[in-house]
C-alpha atoms as a PDB file:
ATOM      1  CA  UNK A   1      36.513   0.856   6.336  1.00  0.00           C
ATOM      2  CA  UNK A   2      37.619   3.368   9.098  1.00  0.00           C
ATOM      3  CA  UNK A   3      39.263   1.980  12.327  1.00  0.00           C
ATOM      4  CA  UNK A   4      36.222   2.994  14.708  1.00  0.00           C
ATOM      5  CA  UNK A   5      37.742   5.051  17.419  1.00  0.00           C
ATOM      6  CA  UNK A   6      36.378   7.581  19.481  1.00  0.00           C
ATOM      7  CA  UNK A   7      36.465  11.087  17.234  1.00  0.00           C
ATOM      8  CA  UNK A   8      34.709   8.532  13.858  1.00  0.00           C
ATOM      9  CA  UNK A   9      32.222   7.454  16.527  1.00  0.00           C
ATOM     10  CA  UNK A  10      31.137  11.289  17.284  1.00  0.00           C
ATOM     11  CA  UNK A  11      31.267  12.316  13.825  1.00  0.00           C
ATOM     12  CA  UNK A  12      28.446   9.469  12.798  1.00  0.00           C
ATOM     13  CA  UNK A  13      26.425   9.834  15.960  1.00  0.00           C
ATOM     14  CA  UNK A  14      26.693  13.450  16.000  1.00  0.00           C
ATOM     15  CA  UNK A  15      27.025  14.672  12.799  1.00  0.00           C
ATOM     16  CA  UNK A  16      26.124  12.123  10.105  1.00  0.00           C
ATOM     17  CA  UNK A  17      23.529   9.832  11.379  1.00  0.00           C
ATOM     18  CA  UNK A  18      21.168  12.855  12.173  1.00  0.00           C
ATOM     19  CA  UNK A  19      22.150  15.109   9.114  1.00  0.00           C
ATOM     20  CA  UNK A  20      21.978  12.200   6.130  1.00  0.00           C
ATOM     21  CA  UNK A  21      21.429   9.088   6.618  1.00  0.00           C
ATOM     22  CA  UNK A  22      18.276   8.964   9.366  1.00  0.00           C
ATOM     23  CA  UNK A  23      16.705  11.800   7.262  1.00  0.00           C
ATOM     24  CA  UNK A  24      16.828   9.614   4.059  1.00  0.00           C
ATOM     25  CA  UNK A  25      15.729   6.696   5.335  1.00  0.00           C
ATOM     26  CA  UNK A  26      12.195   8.648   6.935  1.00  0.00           C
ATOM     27  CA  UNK A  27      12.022   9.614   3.495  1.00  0.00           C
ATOM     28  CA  UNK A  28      12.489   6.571   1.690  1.00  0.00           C
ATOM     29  CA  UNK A  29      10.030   5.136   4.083  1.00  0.00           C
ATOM     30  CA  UNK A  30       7.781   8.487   3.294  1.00  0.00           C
ATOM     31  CA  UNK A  31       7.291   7.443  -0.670  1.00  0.00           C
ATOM     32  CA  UNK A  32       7.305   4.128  -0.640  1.00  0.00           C
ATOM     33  CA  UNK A  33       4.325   4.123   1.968  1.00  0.00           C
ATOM     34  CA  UNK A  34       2.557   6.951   2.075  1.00  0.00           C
ATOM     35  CA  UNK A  35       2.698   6.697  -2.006  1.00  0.00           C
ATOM     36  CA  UNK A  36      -0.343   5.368  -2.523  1.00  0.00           C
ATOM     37  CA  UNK A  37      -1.951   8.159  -0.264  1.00  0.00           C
ATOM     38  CA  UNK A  38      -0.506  10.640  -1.826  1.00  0.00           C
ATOM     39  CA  UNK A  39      -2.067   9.405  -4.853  1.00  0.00           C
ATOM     40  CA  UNK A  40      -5.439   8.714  -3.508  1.00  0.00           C
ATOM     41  CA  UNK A  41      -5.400   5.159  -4.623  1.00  0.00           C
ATOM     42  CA  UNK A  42      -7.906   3.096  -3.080  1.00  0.00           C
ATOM     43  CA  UNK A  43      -9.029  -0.341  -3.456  1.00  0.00           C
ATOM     44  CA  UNK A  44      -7.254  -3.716  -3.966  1.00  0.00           C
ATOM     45  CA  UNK A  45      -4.516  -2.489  -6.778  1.00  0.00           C
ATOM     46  CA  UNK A  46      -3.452   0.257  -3.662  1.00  0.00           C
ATOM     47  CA  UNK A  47      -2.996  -2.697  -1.104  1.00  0.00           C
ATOM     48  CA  UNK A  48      -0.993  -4.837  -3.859  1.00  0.00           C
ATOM     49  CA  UNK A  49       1.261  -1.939  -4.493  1.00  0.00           C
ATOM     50  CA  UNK A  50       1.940  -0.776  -1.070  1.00  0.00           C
ATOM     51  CA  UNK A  51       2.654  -4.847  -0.012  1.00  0.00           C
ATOM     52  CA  UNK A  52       4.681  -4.737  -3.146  1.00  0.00           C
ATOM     53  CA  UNK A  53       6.885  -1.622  -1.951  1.00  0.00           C
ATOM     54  CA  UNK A  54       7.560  -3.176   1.518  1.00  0.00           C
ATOM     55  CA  UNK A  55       9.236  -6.144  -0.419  1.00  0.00           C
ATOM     56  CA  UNK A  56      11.187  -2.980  -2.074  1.00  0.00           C
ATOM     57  CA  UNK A  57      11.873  -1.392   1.240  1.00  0.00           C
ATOM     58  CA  UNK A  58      13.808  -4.494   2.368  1.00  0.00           C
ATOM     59  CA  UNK A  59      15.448  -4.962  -0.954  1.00  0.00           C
ATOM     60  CA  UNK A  60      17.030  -1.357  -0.691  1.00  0.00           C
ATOM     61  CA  UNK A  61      17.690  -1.410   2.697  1.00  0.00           C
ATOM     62  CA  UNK A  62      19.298  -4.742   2.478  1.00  0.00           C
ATOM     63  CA  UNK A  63      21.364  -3.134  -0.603  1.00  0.00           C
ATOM     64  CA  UNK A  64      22.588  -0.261   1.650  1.00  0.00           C
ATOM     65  CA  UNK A  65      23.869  -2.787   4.098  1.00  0.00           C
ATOM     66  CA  UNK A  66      25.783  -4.878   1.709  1.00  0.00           C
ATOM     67  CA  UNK A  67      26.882  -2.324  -0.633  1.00  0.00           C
ATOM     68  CA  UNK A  68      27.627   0.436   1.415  1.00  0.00           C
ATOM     69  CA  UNK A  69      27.800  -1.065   4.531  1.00  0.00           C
ATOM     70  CA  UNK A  70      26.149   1.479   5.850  1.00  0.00           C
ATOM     71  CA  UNK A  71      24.507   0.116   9.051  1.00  0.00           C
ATOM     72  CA  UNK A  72      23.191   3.491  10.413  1.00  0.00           C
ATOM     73  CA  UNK A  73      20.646   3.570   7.200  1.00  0.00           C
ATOM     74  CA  UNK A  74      20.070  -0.428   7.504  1.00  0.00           C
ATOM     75  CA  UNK A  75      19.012   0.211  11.479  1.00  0.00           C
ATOM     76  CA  UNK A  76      16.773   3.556  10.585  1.00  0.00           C
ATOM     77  CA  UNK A  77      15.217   1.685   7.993  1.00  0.00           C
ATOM     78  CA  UNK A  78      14.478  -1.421  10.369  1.00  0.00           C
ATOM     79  CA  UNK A  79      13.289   0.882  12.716  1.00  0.00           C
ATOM     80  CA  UNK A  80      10.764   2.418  10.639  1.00  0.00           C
ATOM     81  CA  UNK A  81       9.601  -0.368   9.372  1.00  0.00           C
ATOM     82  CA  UNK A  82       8.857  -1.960  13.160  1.00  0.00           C
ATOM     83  CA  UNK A  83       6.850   1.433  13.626  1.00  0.00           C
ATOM     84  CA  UNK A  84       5.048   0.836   9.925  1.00  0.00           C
ATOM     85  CA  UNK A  85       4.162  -2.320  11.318  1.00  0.00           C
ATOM     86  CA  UNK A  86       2.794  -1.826  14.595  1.00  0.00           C
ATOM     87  CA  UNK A  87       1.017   1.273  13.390  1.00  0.00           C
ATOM     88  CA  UNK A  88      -0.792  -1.015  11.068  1.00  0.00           C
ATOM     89  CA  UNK A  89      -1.533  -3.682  13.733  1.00  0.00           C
ATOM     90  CA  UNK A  90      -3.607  -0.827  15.326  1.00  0.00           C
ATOM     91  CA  UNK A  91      -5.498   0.160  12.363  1.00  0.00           C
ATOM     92  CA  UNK A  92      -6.094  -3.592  10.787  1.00  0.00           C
ATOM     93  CA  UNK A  93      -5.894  -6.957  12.706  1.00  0.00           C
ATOM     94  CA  UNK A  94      -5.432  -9.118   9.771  1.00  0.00           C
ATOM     95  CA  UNK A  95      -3.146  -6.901   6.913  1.00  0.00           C
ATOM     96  CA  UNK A  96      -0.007  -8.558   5.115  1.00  0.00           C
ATOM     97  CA  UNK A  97       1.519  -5.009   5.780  1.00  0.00           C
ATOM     98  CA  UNK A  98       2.291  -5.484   9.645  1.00  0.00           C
ATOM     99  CA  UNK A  99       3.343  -9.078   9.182  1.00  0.00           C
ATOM    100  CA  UNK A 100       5.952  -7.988   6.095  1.00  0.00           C
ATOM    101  CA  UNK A 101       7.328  -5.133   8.319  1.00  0.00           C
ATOM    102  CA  UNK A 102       7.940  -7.241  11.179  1.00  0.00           C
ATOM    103  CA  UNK A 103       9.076 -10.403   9.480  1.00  0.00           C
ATOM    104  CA  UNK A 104      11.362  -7.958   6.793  1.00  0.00           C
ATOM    105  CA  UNK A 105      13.542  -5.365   8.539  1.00  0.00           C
ATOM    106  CA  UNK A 106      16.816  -6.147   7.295  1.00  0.00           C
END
């Protein structure tokens, strides 16, 4: 791990976080929600699957963490998941989606 000193810091808040790692977590959080949209699946197997892919979304954000220890992605990805989550407290009041993305981020 590198000694975190003042020219690392820059380079990952300048040059890293907004180049790499907060684009791929939008798009991770891109297909595995907006999936089943894409797809026009409706009904109850559409709702399974995209409760499903939450449980995923923590599983590889939780990975990057660990692994990689790469807490820029692991902060994006909680991030976006808050915002998942509030954005479906305003559209449903009683959805397992907001309560996995609040009770998940990693």
């Amino acid at each position: 791990m590198a000694p975190v000193n003042r020219p690392n810091l820059a380079r990952l808040v300048f040059i890293e976080a907004p180049t790499a790692r907060l684009p791929l977590a939008a798009l991770f959080i891109d297909i595995l929600h907006n999936g089943a949209v894409a797809c026009h699946v409706d009904g109850n197997l559409g709702r399974i699957l995209a409760n499903i892919f939450i449980w995923i979304i923590l599983i590889v954000g939780g990975g990057f963490v660990v692994f990689f220890r790469d807490w820029v992605f692991g902060f994006a990805i909680a991030y976006l998941t808050l915002s998942l989550a509030i954005e479906q407290m305003a559209i449903k009041v009683i959805a397992l989606q907001w309560i996995f993305g609040i009770s998940l981020p990693p």
